[in-house]
C-alpha atoms as a PDB file:
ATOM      1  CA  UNK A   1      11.030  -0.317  -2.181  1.00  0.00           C
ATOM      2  CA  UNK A   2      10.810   3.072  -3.003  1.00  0.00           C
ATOM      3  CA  UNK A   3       7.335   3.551  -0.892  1.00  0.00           C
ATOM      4  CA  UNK A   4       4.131   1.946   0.125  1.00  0.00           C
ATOM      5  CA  UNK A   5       3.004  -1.010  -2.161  1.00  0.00           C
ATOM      6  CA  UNK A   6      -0.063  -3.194  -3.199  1.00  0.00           C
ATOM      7  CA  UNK A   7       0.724  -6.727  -4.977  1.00  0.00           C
ATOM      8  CA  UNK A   8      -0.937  -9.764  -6.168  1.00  0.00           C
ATOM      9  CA  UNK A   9       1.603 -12.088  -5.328  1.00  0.00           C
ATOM     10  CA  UNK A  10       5.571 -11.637  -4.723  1.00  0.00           C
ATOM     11  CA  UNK A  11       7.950 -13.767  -4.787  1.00  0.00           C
ATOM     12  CA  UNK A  12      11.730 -13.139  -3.210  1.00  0.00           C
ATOM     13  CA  UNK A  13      13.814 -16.035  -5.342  1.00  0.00           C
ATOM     14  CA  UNK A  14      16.958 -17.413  -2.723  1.00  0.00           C
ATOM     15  CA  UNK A  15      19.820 -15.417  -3.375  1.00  0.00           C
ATOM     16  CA  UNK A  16      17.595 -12.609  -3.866  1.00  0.00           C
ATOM     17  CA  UNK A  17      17.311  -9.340  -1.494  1.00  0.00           C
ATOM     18  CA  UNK A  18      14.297  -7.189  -1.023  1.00  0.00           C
ATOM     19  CA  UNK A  19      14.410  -4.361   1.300  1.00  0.00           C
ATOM     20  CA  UNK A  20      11.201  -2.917   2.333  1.00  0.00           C
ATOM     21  CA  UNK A  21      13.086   0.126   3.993  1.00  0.00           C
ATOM     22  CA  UNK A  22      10.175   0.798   6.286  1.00  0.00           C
ATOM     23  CA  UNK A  23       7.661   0.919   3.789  1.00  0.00           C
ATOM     24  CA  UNK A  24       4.296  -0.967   3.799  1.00  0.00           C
ATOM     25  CA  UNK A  25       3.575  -4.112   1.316  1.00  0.00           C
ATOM     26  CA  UNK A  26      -0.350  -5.360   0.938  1.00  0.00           C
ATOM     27  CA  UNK A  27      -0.511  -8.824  -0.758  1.00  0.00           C
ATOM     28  CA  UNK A  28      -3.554 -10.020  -2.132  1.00  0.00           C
ATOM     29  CA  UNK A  29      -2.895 -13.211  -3.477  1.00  0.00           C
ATOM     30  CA  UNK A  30       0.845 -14.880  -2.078  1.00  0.00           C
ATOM     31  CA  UNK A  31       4.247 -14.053  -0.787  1.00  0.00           C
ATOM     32  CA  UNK A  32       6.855 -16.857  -0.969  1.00  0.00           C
ATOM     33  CA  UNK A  33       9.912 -15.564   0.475  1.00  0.00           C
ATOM     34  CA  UNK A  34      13.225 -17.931  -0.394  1.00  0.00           C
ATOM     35  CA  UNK A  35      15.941 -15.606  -0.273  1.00  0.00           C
ATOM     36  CA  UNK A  36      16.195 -12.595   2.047  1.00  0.00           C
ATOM     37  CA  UNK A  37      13.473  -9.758   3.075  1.00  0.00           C
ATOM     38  CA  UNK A  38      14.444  -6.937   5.088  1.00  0.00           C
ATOM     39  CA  UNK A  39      11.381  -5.862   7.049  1.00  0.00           C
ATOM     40  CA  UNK A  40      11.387  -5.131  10.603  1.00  0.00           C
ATOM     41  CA  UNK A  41      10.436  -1.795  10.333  1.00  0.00           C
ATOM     42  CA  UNK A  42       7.760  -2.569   7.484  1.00  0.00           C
ATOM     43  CA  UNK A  43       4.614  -3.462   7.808  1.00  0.00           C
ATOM     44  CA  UNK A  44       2.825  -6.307   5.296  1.00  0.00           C
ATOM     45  CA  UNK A  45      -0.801  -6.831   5.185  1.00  0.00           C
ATOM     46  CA  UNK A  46      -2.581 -10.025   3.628  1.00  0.00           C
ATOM     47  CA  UNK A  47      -5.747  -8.869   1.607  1.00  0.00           C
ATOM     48  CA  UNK A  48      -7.955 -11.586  -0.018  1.00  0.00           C
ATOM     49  CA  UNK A  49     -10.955 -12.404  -0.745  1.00  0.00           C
ATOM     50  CA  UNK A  50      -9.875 -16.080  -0.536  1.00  0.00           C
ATOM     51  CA  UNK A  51      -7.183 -18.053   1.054  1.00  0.00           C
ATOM     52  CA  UNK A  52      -3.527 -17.459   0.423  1.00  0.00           C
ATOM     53  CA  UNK A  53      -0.467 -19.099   0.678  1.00  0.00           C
ATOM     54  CA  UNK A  54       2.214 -16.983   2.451  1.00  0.00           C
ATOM     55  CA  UNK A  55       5.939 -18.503   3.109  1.00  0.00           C
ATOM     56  CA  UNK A  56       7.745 -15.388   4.832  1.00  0.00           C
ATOM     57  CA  UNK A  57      11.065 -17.030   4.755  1.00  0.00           C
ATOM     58  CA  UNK A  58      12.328 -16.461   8.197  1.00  0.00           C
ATOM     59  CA  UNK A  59      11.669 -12.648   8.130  1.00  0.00           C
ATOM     60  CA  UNK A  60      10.615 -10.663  10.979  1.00  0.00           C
ATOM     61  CA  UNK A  61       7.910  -7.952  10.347  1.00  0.00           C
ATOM     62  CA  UNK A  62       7.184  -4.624  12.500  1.00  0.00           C
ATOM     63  CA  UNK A  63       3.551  -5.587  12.032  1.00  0.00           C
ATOM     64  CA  UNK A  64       1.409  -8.464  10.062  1.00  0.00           C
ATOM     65  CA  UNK A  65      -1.950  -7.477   9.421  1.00  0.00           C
ATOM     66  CA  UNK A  66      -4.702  -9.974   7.952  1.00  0.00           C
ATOM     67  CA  UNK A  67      -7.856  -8.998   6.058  1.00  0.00           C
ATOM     68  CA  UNK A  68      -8.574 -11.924   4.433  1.00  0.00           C
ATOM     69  CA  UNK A  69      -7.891 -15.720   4.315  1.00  0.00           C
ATOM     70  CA  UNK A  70      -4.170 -17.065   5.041  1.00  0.00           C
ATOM     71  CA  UNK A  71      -2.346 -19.906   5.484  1.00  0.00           C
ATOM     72  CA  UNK A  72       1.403 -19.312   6.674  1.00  0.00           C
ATOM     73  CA  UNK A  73       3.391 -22.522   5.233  1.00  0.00           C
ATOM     74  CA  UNK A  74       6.293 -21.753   8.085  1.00  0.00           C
ATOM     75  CA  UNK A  75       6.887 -19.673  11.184  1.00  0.00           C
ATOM     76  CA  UNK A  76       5.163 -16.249  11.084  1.00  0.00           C
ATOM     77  CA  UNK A  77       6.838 -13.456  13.554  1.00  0.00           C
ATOM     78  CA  UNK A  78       6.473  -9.701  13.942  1.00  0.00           C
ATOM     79  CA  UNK A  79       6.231  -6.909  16.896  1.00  0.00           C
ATOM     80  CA  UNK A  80       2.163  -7.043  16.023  1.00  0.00           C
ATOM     81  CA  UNK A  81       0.301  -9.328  14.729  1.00  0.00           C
ATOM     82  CA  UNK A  82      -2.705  -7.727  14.097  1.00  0.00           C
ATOM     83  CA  UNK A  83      -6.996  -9.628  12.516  1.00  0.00           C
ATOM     84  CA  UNK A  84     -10.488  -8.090  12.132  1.00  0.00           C
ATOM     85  CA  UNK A  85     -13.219  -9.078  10.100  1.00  0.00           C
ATOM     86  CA  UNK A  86     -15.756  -6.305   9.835  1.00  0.00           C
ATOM     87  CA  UNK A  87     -17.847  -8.182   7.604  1.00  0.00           C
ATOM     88  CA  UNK A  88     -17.621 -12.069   6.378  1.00  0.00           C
ATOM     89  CA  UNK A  89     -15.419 -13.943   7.974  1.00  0.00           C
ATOM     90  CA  UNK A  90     -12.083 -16.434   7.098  1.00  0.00           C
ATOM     91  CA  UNK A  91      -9.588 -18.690   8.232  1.00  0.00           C
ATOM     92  CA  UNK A  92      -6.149 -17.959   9.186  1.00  0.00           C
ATOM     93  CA  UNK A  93      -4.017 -20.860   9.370  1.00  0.00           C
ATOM     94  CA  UNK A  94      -0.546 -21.349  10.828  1.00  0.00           C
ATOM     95  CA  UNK A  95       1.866 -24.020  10.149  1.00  0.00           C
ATOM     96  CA  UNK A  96       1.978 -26.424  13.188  1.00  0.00           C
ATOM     97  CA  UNK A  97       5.079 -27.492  15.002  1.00  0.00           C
ATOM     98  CA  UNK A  98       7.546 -24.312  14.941  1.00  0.00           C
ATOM     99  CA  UNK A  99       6.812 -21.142  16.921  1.00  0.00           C
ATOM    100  CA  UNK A 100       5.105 -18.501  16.210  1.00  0.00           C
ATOM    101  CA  UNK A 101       7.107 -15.389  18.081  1.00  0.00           C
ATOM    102  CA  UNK A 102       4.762 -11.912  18.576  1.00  0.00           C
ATOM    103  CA  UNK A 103       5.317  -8.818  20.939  1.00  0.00           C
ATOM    104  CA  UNK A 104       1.299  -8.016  20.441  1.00  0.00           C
ATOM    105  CA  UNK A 105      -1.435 -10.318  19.303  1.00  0.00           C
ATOM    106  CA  UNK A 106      -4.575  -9.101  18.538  1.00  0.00           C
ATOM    107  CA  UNK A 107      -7.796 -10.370  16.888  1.00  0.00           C
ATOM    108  CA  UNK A 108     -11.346  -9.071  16.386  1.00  0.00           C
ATOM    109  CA  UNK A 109     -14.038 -10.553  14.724  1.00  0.00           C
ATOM    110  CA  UNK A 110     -17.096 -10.124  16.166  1.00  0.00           C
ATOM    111  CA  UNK A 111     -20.018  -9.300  13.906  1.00  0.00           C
ATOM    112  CA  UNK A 112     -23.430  -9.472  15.540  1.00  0.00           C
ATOM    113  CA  UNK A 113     -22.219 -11.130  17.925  1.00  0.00           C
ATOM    114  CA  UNK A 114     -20.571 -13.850  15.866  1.00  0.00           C
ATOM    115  CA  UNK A 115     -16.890 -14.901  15.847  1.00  0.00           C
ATOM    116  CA  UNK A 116     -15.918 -14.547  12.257  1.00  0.00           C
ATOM    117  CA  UNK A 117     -12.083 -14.882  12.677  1.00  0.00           C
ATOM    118  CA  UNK A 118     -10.629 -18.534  12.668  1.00  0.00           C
ATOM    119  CA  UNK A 119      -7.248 -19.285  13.985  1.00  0.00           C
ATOM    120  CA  UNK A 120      -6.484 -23.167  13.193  1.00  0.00           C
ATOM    121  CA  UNK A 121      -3.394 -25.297  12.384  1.00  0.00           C
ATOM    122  CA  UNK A 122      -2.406 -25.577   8.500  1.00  0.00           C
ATOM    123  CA  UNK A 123      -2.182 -29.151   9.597  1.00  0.00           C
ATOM    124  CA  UNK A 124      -5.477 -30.462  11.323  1.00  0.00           C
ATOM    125  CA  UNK A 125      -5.001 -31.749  14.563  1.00  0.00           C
ATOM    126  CA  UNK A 126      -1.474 -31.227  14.834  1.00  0.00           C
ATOM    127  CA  UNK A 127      -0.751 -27.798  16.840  1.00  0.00           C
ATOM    128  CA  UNK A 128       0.141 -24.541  16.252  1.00  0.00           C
ATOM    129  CA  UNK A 129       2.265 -23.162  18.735  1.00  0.00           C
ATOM    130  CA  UNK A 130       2.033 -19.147  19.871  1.00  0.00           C
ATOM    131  CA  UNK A 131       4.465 -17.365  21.992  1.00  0.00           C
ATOM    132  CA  UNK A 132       3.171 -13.593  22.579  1.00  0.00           C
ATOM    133  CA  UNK A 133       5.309 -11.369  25.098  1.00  0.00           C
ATOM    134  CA  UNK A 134       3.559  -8.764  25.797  1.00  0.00           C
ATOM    135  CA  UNK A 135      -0.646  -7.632  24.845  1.00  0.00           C
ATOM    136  CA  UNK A 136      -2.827  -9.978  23.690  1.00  0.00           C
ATOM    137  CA  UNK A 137      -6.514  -9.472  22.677  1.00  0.00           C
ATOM    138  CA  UNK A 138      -8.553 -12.308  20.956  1.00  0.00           C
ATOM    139  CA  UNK A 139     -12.201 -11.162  20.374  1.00  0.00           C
ATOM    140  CA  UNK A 140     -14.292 -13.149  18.180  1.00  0.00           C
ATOM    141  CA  UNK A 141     -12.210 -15.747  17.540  1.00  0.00           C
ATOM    142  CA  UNK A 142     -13.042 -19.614  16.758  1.00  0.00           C
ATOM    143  CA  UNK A 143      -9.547 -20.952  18.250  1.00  0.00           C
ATOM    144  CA  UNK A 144      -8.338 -24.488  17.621  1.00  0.00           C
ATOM    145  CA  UNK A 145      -5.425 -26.669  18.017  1.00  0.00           C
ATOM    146  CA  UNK A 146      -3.153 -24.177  19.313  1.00  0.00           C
ATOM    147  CA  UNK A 147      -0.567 -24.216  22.550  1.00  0.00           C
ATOM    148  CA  UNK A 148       0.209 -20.606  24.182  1.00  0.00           C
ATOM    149  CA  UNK A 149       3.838 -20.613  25.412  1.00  0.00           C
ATOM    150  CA  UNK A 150       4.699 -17.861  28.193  1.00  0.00           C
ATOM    151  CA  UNK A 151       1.357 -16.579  28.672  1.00  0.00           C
ATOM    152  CA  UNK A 152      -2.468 -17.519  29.269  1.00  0.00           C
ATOM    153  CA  UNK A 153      -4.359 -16.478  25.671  1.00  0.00           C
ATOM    154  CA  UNK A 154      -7.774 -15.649  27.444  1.00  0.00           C
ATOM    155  CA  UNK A 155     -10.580 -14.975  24.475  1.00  0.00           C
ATOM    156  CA  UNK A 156     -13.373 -12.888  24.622  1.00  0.00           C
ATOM    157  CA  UNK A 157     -16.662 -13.826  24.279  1.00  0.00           C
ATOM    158  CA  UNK A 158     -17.831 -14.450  21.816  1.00  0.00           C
ATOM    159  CA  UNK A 159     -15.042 -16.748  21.345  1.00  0.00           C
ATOM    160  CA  UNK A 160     -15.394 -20.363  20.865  1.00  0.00           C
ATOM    161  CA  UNK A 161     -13.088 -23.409  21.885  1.00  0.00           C
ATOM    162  CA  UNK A 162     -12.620 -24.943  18.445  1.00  0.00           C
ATOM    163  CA  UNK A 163     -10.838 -28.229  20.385  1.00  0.00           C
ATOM    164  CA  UNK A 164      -7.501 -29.356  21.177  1.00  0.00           C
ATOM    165  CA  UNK A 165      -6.275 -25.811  22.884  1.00  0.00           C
ATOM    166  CA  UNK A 166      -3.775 -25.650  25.779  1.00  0.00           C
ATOM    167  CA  UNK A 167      -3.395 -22.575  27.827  1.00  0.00           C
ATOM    168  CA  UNK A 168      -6.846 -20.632  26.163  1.00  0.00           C
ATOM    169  CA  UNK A 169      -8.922 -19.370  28.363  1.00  0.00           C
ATOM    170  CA  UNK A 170     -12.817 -19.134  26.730  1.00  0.00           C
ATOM    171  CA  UNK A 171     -15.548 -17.214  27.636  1.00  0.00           C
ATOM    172  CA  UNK A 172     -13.803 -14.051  28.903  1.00  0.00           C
ATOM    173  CA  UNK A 173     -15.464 -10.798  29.457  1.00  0.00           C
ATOM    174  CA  UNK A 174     -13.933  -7.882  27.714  1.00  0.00           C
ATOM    175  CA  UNK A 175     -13.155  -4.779  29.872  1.00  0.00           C
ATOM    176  CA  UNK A 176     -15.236  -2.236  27.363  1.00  0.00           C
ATOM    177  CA  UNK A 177     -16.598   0.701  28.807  1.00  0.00           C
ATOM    178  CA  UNK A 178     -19.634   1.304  26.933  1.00  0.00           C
ATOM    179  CA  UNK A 179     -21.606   4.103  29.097  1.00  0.00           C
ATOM    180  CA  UNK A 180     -25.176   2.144  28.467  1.00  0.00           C
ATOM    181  CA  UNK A 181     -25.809   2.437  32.654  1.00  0.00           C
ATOM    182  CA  UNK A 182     -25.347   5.836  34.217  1.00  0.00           C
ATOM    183  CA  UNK A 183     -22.241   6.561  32.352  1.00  0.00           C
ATOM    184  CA  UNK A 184     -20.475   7.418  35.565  1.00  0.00           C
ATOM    185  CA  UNK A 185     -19.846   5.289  38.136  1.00  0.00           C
ATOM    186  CA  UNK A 186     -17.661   2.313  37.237  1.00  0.00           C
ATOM    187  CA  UNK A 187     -19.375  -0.021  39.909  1.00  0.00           C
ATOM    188  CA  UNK A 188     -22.911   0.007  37.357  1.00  0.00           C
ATOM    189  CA  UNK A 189     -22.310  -3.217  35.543  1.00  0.00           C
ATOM    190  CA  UNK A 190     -24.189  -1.625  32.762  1.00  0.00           C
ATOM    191  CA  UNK A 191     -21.318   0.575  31.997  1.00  0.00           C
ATOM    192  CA  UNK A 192     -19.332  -2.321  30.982  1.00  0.00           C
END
């Protein structure tokens, strides 16, 4: 690419060579990647208003962002994997059985309260299976059939425990200074 990007759908054909040379690629509507993509020091973001199909062909990303609804078909990995909903909420779905590799995970979606972001299998019932190395943060999440590998995934409330989780942790308070009590002393609970 010759700079930043915004797509409907892309497709890399096998044989074929795409090099993002650090620049950023938004998909709205599908990325099948067959042959080769060069982007570890890109970052791609998935913007829909729906659900999307995204096969990323092996390739490592500096950062995968979601604003919208997305199913990864195979193994999704990148230094950040990054979620928020700031208004109606979706589904991201990733494909169960292989391992899904990030330095940082982190999801908000809390909207009044409300988890808006769902992390699920692309295969019901079957799980998903995370591996995050180093910072996690899941806010607002509705979290089901997934195993963490390595670490504990602790969510936030108001996080829900969709079923069939191993190594979640639900129900966990964030650590966010808000300043409501005195705004000083870190001891006033109403600070937090």
């Amino acid at each position: 690419l010759a700079g930043s990007v915004r797509l409907n759908q892309l497709v890399v054909d096998f044989g074929a060579t795409l090099n993002l040379a650090g620049y950023d690629l938004t998909i709205t509507n599908g990325l099948t990647v067959t042959g080769t993509m060069n982007a570890s020091d890109s970052k791609v973001v998935f913007a829909s208003t729906g659900q999307q199909s995204v096969t990323l062909g092996g390739s490592h990303f500096r950062e995968i962002g979601v604003q919208g609804g997305v199913r990864f078909l195979d193994i999704a990995s990148a230094d950040v994997f990054s979620a928020n909903a700031a208004g109606s909420g979706y589904t991201i779905a990733f494909a169960a059985g292989g391992m899904h590799t990030f330095d940082s995970f982190l999801v908000s979606g809390v909207v009044d309260s409300i988890p808006t972001i769902r992390l699920a299998s692309g295969d019901p019932g079957s799980s998903w299976n995370l591996n995050v190395a180093s910072k996690a943060r899941v806010a607002g999440a509705i979290v089901s059939d997934s195993t963490a590998v390595g670490i504990t995934m602790a969510a936030e409330d108001p996080s829900t425990d969709g079923g069939n989780n191993v190594n979640w942790v639900f129900g966990v308070k964030g650590n966010h200074w808000t300043g409501a009590g005195d705004g000083k002393n870190w001891s006033d609970e109403r600070n937090w």
